[in-house]
PDB file of N, CA and C in Angstrom:
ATOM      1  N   UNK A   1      23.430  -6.365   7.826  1.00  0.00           N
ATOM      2  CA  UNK A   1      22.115  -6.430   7.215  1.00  0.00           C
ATOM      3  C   UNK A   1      22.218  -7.092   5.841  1.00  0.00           C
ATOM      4  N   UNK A   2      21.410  -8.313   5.467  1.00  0.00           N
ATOM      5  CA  UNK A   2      21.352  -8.723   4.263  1.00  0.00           C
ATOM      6  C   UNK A   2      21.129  -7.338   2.872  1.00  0.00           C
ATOM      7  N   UNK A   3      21.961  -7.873   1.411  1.00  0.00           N
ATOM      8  CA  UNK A   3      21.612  -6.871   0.478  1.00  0.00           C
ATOM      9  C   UNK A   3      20.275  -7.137   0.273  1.00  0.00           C
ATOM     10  N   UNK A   4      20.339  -5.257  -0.406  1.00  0.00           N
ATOM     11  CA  UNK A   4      19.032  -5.052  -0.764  1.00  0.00           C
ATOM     12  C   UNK A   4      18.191  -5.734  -1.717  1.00  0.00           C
ATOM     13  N   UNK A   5      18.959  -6.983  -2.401  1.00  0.00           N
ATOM     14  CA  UNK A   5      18.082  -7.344  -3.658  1.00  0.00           C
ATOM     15  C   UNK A   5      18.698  -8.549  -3.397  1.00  0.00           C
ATOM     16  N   UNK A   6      18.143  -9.726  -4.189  1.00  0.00           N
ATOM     17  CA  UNK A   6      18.355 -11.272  -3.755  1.00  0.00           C
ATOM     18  C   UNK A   6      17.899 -11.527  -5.710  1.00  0.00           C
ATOM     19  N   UNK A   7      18.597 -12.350  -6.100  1.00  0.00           N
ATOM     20  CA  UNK A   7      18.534 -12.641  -7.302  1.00  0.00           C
ATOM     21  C   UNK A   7      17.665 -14.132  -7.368  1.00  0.00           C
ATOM     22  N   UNK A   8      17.351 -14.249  -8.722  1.00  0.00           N
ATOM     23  CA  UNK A   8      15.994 -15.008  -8.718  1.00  0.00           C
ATOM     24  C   UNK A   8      16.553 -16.888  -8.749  1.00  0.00           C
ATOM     25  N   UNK A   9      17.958 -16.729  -8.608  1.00  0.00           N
ATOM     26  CA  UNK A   9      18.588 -18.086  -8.554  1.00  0.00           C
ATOM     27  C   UNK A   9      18.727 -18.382  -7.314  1.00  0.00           C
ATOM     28  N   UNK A  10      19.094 -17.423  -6.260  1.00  0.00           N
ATOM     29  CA  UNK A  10      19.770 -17.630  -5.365  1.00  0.00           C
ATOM     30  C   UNK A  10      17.405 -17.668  -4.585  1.00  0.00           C
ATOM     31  N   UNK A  11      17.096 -17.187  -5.019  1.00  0.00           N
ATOM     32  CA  UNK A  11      15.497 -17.158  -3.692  1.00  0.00           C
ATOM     33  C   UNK A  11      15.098 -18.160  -4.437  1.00  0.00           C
ATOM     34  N   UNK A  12      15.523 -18.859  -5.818  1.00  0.00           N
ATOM     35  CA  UNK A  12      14.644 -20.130  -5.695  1.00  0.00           C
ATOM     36  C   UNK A  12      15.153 -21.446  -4.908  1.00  0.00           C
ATOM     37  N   UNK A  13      16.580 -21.301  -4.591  1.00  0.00           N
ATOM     38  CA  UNK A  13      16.691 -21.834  -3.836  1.00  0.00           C
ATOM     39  C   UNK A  13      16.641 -21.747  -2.234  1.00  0.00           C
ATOM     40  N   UNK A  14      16.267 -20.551  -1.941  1.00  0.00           N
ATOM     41  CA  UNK A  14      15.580 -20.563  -0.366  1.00  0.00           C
ATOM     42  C   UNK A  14      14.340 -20.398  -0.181  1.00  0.00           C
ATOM     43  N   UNK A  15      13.835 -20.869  -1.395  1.00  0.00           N
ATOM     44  CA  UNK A  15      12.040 -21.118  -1.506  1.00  0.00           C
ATOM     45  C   UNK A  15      11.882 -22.260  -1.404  1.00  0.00           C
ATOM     46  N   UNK A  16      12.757 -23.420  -1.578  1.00  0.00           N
ATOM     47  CA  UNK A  16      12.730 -25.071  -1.066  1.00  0.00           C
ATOM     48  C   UNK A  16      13.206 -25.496   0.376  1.00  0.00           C
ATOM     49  N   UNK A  17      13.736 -24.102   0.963  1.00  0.00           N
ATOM     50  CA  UNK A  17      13.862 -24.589   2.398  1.00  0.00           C
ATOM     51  C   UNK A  17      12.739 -24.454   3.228  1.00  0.00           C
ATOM     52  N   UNK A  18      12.648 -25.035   4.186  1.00  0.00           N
ATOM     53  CA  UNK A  18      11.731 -24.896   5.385  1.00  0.00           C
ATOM     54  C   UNK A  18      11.359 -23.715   5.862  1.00  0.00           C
ATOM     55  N   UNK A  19      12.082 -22.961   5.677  1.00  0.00           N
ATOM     56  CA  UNK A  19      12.057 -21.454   6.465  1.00  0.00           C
ATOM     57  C   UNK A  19      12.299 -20.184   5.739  1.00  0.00           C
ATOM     58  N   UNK A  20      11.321 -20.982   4.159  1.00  0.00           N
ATOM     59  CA  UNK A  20      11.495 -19.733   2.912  1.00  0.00           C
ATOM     60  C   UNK A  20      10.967 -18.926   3.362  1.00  0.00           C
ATOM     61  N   UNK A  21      11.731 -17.670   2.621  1.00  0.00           N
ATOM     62  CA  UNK A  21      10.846 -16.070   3.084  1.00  0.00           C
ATOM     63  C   UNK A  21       9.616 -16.204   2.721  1.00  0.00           C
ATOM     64  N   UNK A  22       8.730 -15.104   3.132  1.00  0.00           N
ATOM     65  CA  UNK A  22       7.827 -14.739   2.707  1.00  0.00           C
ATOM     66  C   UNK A  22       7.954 -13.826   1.382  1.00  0.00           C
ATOM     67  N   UNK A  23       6.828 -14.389   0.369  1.00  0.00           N
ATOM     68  CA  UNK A  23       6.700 -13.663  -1.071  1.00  0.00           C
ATOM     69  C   UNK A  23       5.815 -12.313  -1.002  1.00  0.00           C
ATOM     70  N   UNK A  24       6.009 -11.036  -1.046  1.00  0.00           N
ATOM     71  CA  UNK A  24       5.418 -10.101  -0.844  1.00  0.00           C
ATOM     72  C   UNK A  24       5.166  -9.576  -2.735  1.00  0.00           C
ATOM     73  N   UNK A  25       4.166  -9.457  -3.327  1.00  0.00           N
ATOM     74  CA  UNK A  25       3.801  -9.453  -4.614  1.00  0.00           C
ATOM     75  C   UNK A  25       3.339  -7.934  -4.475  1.00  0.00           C
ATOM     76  N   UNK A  26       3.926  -6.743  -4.887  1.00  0.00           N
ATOM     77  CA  UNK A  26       3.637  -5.426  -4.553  1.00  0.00           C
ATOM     78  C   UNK A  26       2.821  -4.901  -6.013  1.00  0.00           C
ATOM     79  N   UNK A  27       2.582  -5.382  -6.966  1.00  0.00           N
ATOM     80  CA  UNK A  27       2.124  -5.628  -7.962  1.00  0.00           C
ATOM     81  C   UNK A  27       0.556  -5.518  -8.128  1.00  0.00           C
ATOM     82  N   UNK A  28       0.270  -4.703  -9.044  1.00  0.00           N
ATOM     83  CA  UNK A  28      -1.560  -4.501  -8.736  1.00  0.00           C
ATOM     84  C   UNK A  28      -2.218  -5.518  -9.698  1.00  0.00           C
ATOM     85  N   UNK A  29      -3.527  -5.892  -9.126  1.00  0.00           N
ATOM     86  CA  UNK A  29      -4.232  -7.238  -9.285  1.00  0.00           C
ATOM     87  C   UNK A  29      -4.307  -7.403 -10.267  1.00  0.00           C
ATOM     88  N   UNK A  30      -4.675  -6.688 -11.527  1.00  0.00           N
ATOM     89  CA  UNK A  30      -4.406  -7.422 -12.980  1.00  0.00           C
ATOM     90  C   UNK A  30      -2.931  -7.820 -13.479  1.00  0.00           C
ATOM     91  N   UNK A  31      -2.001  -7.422 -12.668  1.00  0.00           N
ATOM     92  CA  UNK A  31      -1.115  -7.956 -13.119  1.00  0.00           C
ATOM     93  C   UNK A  31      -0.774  -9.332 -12.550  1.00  0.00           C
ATOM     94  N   UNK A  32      -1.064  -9.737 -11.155  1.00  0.00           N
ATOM     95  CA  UNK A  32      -0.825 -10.200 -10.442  1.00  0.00           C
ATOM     96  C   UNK A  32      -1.743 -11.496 -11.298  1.00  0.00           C
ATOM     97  N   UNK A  33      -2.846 -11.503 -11.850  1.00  0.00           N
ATOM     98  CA  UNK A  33      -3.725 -12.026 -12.626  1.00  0.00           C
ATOM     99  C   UNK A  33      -3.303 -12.961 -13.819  1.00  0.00           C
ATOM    100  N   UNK A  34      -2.198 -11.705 -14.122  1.00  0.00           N
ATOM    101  CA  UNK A  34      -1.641 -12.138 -15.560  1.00  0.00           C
ATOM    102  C   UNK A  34      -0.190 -13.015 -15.353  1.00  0.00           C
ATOM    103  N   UNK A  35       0.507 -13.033 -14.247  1.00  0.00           N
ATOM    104  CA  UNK A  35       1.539 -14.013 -13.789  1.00  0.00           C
ATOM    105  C   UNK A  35       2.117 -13.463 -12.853  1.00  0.00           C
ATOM    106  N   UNK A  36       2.023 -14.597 -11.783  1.00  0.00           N
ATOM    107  CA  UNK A  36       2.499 -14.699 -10.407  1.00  0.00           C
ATOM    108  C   UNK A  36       2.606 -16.174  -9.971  1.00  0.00           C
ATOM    109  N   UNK A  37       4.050 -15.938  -8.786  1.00  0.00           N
ATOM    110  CA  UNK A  37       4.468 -17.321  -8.476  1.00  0.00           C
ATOM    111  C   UNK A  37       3.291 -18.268  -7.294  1.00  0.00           C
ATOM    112  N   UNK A  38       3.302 -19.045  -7.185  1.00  0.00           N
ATOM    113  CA  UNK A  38       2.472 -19.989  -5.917  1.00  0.00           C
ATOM    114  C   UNK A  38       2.705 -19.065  -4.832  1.00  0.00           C
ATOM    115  N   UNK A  39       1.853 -19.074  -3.799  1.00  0.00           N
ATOM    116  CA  UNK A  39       2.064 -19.066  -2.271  1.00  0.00           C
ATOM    117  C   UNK A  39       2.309 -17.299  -1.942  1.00  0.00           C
ATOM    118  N   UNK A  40       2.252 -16.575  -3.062  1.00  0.00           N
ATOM    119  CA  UNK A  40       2.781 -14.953  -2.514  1.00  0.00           C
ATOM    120  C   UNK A  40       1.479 -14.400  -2.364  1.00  0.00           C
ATOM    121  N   UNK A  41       1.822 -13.498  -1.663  1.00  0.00           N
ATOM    122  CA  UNK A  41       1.136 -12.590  -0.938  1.00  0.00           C
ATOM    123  C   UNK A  41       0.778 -11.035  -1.607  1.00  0.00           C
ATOM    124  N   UNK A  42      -0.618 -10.942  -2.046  1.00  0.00           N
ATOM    125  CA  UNK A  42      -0.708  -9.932  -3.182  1.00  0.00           C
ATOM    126  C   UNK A  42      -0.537  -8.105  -1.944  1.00  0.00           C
ATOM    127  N   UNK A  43      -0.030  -7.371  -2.001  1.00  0.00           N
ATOM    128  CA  UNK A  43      -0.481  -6.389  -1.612  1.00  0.00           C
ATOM    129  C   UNK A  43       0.008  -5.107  -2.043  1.00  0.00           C
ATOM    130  N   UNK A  44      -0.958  -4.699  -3.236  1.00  0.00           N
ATOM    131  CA  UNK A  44      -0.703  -3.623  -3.802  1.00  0.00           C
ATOM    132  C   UNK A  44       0.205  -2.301  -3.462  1.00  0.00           C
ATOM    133  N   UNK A  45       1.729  -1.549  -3.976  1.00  0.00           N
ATOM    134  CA  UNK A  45       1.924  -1.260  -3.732  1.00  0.00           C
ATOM    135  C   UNK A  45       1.873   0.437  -3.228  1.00  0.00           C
ATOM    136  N   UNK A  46       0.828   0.417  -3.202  1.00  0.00           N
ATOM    137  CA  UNK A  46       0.095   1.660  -2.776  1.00  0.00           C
ATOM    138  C   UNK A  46      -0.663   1.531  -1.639  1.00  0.00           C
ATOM    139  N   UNK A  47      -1.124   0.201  -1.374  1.00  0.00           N
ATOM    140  CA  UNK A  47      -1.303  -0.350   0.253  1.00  0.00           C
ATOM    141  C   UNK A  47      -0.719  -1.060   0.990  1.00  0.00           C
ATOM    142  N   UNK A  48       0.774  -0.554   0.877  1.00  0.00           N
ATOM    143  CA  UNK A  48       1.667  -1.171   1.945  1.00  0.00           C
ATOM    144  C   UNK A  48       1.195   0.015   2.877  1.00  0.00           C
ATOM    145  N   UNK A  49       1.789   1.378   3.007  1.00  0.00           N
ATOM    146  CA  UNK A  49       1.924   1.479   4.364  1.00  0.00           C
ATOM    147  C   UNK A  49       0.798   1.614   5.115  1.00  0.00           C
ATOM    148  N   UNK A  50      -0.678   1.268   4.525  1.00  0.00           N
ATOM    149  CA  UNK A  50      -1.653   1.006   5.331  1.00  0.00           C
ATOM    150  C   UNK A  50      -2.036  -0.185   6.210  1.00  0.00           C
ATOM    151  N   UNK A  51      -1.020  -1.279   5.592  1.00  0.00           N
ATOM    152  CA  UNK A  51      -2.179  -2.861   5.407  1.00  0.00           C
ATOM    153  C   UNK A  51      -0.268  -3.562   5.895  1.00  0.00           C
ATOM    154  N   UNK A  52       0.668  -2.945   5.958  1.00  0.00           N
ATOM    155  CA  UNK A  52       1.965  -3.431   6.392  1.00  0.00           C
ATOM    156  C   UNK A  52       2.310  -4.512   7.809  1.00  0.00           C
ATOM    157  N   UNK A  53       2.187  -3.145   8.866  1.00  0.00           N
ATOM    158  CA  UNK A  53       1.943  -3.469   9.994  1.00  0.00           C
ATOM    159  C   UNK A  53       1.363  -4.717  10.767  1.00  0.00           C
ATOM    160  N   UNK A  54      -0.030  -4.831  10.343  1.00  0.00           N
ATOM    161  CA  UNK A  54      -1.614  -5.618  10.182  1.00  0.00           C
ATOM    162  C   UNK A  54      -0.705  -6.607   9.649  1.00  0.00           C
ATOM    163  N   UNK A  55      -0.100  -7.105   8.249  1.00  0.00           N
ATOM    164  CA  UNK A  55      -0.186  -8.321   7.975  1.00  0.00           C
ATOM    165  C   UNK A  55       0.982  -8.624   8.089  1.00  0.00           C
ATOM    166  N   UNK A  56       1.968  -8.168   8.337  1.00  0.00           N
ATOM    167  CA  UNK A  56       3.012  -8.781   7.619  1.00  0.00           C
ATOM    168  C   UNK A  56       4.233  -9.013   9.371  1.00  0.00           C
ATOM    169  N   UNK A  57       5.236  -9.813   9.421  1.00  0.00           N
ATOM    170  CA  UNK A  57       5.699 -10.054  10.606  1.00  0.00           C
ATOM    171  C   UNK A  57       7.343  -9.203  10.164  1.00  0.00           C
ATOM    172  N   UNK A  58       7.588  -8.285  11.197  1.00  0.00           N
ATOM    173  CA  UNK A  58       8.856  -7.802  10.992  1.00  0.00           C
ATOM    174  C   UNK A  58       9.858  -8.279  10.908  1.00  0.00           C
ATOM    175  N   UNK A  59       9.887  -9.061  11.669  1.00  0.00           N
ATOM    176  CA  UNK A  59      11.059 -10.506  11.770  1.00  0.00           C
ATOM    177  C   UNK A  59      11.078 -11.304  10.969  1.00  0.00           C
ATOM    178  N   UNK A  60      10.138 -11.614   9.690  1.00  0.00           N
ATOM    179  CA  UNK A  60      10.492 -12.862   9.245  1.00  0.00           C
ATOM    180  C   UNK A  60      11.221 -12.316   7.923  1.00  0.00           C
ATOM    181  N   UNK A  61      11.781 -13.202   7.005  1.00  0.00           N
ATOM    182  CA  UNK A  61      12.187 -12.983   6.090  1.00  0.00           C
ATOM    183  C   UNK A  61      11.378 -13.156   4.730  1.00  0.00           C
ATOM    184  N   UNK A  62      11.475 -12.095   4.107  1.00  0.00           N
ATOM    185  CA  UNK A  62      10.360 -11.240   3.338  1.00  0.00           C
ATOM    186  C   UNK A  62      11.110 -10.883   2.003  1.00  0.00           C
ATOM    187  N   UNK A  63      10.701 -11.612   0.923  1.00  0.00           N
ATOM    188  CA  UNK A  63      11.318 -10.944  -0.338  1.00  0.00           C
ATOM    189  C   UNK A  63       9.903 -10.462  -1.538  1.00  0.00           C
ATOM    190  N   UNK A  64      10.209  -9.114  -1.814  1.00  0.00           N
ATOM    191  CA  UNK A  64       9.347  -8.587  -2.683  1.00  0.00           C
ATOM    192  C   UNK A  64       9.568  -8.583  -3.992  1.00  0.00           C
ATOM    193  N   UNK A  65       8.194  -8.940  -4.630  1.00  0.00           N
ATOM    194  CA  UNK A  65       8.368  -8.971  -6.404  1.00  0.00           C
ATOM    195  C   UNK A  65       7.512  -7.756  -6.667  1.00  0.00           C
ATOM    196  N   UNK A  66       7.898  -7.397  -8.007  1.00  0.00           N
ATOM    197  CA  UNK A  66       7.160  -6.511  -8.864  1.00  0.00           C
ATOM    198  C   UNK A  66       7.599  -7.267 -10.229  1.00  0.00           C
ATOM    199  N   UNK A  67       7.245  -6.333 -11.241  1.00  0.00           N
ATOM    200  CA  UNK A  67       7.607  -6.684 -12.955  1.00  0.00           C
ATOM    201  C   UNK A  67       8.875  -6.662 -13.463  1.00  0.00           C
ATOM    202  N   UNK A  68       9.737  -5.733 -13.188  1.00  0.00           N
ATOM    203  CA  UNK A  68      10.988  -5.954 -13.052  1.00  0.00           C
ATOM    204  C   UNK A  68      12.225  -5.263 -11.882  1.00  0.00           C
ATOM    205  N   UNK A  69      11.762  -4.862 -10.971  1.00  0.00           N
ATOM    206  CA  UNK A  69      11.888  -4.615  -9.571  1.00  0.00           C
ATOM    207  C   UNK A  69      12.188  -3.202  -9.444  1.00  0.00           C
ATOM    208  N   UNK A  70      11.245  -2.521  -9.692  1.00  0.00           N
ATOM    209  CA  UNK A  70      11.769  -0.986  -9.519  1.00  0.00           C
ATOM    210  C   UNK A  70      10.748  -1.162  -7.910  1.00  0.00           C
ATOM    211  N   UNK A  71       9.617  -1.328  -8.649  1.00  0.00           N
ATOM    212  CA  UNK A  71       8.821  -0.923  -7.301  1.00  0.00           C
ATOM    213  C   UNK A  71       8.908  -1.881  -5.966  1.00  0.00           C
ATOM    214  N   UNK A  72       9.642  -3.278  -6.319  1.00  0.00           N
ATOM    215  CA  UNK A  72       9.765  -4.003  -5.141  1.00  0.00           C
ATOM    216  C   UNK A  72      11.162  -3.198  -4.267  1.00  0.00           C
ATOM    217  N   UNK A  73      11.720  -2.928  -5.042  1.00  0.00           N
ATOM    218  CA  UNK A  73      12.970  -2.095  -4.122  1.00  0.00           C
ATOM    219  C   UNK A  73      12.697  -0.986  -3.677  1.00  0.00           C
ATOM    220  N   UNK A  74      11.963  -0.284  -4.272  1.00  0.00           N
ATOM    221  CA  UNK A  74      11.134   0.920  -3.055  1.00  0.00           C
ATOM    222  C   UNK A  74      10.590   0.688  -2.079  1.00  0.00           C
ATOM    223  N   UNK A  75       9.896  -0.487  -1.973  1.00  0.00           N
ATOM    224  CA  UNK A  75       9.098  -1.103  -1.219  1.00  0.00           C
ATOM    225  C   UNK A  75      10.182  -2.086  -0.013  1.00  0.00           C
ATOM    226  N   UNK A  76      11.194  -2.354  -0.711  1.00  0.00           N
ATOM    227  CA  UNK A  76      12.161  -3.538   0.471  1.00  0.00           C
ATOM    228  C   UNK A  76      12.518  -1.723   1.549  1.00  0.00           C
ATOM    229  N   UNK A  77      12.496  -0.596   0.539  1.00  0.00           N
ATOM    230  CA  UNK A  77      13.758   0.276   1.781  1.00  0.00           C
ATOM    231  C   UNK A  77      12.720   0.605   2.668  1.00  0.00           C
ATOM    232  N   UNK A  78      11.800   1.044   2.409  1.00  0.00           N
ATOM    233  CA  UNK A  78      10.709   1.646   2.481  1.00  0.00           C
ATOM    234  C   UNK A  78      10.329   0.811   4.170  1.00  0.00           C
ATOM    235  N   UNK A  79       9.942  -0.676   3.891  1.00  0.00           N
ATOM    236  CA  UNK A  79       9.931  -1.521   5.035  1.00  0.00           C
ATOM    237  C   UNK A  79      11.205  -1.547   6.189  1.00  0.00           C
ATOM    238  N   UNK A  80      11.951  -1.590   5.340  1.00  0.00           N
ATOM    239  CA  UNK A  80      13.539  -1.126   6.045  1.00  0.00           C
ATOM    240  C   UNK A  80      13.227  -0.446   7.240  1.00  0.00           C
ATOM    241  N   UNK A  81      12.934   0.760   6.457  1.00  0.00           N
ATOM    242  CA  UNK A  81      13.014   2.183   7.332  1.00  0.00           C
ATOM    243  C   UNK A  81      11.894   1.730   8.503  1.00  0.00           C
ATOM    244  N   UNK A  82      11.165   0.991   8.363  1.00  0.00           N
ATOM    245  CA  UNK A  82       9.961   0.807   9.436  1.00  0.00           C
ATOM    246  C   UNK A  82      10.658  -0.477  10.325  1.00  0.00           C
ATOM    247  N   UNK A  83      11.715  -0.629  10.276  1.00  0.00           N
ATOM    248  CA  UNK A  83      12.080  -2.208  10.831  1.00  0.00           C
ATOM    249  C   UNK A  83      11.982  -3.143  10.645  1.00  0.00           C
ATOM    250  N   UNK A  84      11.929  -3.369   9.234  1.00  0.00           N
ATOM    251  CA  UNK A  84      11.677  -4.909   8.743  1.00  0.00           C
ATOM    252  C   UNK A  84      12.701  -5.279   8.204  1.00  0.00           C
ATOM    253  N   UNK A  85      13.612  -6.077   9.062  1.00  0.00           N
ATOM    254  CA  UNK A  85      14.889  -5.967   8.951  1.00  0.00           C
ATOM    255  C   UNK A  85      15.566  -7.191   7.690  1.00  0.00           C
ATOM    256  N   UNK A  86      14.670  -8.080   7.668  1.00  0.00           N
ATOM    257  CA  UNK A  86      14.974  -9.125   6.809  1.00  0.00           C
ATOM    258  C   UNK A  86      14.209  -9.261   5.672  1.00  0.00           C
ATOM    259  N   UNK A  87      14.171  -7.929   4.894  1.00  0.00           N
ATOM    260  CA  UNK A  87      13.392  -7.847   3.545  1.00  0.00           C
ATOM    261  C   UNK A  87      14.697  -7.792   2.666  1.00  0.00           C
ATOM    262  N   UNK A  88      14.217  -8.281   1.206  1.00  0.00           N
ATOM    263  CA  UNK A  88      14.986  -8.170   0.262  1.00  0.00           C
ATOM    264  C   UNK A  88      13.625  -8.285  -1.191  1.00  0.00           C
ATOM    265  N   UNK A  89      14.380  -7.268  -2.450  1.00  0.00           N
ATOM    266  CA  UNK A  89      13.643  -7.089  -3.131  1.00  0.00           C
ATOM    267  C   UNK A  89      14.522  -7.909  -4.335  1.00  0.00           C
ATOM    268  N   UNK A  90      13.429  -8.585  -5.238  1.00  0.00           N
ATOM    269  CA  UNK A  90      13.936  -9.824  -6.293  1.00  0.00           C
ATOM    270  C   UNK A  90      14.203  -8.825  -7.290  1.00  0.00           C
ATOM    271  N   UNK A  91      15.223  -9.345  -7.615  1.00  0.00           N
ATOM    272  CA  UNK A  91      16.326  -8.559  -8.475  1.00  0.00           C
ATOM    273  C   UNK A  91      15.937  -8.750  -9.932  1.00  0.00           C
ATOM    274  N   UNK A  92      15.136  -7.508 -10.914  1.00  0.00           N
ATOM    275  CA  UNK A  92      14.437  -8.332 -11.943  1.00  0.00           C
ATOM    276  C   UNK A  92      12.952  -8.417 -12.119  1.00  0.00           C
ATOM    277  N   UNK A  93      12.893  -8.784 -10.748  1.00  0.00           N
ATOM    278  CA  UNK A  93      10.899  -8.932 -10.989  1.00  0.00           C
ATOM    279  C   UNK A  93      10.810 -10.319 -11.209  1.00  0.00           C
ATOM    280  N   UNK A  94       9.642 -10.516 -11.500  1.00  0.00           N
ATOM    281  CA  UNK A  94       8.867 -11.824 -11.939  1.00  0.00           C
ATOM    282  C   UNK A  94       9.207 -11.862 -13.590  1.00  0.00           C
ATOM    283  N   UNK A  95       9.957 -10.957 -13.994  1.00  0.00           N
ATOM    284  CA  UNK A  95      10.479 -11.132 -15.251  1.00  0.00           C
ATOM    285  C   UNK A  95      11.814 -11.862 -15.537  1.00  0.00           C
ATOM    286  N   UNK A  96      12.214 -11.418 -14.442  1.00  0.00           N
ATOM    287  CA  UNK A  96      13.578 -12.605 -14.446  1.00  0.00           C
ATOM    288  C   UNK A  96      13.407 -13.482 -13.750  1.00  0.00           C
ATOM    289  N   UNK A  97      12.441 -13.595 -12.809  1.00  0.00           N
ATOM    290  CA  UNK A  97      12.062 -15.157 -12.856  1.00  0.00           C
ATOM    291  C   UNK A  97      11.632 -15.686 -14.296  1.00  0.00           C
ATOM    292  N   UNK A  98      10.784 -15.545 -14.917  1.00  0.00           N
ATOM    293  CA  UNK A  98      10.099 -16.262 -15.501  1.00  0.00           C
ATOM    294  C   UNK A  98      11.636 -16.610 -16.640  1.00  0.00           C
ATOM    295  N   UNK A  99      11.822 -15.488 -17.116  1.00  0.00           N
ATOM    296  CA  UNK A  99      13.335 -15.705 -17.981  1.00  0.00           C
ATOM    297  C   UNK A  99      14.664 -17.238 -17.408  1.00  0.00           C
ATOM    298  N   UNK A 100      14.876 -16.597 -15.457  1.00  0.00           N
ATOM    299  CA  UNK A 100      15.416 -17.614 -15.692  1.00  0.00           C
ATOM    300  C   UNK A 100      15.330 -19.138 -15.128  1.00  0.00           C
ATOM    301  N   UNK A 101      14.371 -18.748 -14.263  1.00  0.00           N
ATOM    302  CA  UNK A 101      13.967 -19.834 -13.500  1.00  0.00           C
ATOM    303  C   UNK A 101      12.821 -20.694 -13.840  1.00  0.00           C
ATOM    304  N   UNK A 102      11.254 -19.950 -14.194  1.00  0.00           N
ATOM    305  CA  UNK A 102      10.265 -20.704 -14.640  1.00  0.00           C
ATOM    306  C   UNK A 102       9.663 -20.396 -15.931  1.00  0.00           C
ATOM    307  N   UNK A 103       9.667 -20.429 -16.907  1.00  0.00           N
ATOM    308  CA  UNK A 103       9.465 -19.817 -18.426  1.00  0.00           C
ATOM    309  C   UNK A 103       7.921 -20.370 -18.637  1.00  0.00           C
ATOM    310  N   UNK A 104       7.288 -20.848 -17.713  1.00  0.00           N
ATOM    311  CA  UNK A 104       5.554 -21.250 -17.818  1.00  0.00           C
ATOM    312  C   UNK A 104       5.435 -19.890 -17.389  1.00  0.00           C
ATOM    313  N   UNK A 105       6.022 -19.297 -16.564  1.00  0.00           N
ATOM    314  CA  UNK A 105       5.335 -18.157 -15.960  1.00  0.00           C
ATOM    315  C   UNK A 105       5.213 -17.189 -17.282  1.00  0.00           C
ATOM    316  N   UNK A 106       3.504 -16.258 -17.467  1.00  0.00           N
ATOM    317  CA  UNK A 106       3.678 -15.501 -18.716  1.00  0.00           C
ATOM    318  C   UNK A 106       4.511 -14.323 -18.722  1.00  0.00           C
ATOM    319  N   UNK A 107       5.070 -13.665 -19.525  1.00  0.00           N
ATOM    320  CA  UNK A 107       5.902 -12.278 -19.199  1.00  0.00           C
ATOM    321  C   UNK A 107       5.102 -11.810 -20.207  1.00  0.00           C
ATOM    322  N   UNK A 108       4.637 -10.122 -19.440  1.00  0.00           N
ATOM    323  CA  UNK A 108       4.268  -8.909 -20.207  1.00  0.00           C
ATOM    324  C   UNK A 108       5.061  -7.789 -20.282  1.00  0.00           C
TER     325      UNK A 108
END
């Protein structure tokens, strides 16, 4: 099973492949407001295990952000445990993205 966390060097470079994961943004909407990457997928992390199932594909490969990844790694085991076998949570948050990968992005 892939590790639980994927660092923000190593997913920006499997965000230029063809067959990048999916961005799961577990992050609630004003934050999500205040900085977030292209193309992710907002779903509050208090409505995953309602709205999980419904949207999201078990099989594909799935990496979750939060602010600095407490709550995306609750959220990668969490899916785990339901069979979502190719999740990984960004190591950091959108804070270490923005630190080391995109510094347009705002940090709060």
């Amino acid at each position: 099973m892939l590790e639980p966390e994927i660092t923000a060097e190593v997913f920006a470079q499997r965000r230029q492949q063809p067959d990048a994961p999916i961005l799961l943004d577990v992050r609630e909407p004003w934050e999500y407001q205040t900085a977030s990457l292209p193309n992710s997928l907002l779903i509050p992390m208090g409505e995953i295990p309602a709205r999980a199932h419904a949207e999201l594909d078990p099989d594909a490969p799935i990496v979750v952000i939060c602010h600095h990844g407490a709550r995306s790694l609750n959220v990668t085991m969490w899916l785990r445990n339901q069979g979502f076998e190719h999740v990984q949570s960004l190591a950091g948050g959108i804070d270490a993205w923005s630190r080391t990968i995109d510094p347009t992005i705002p940090r709060y």
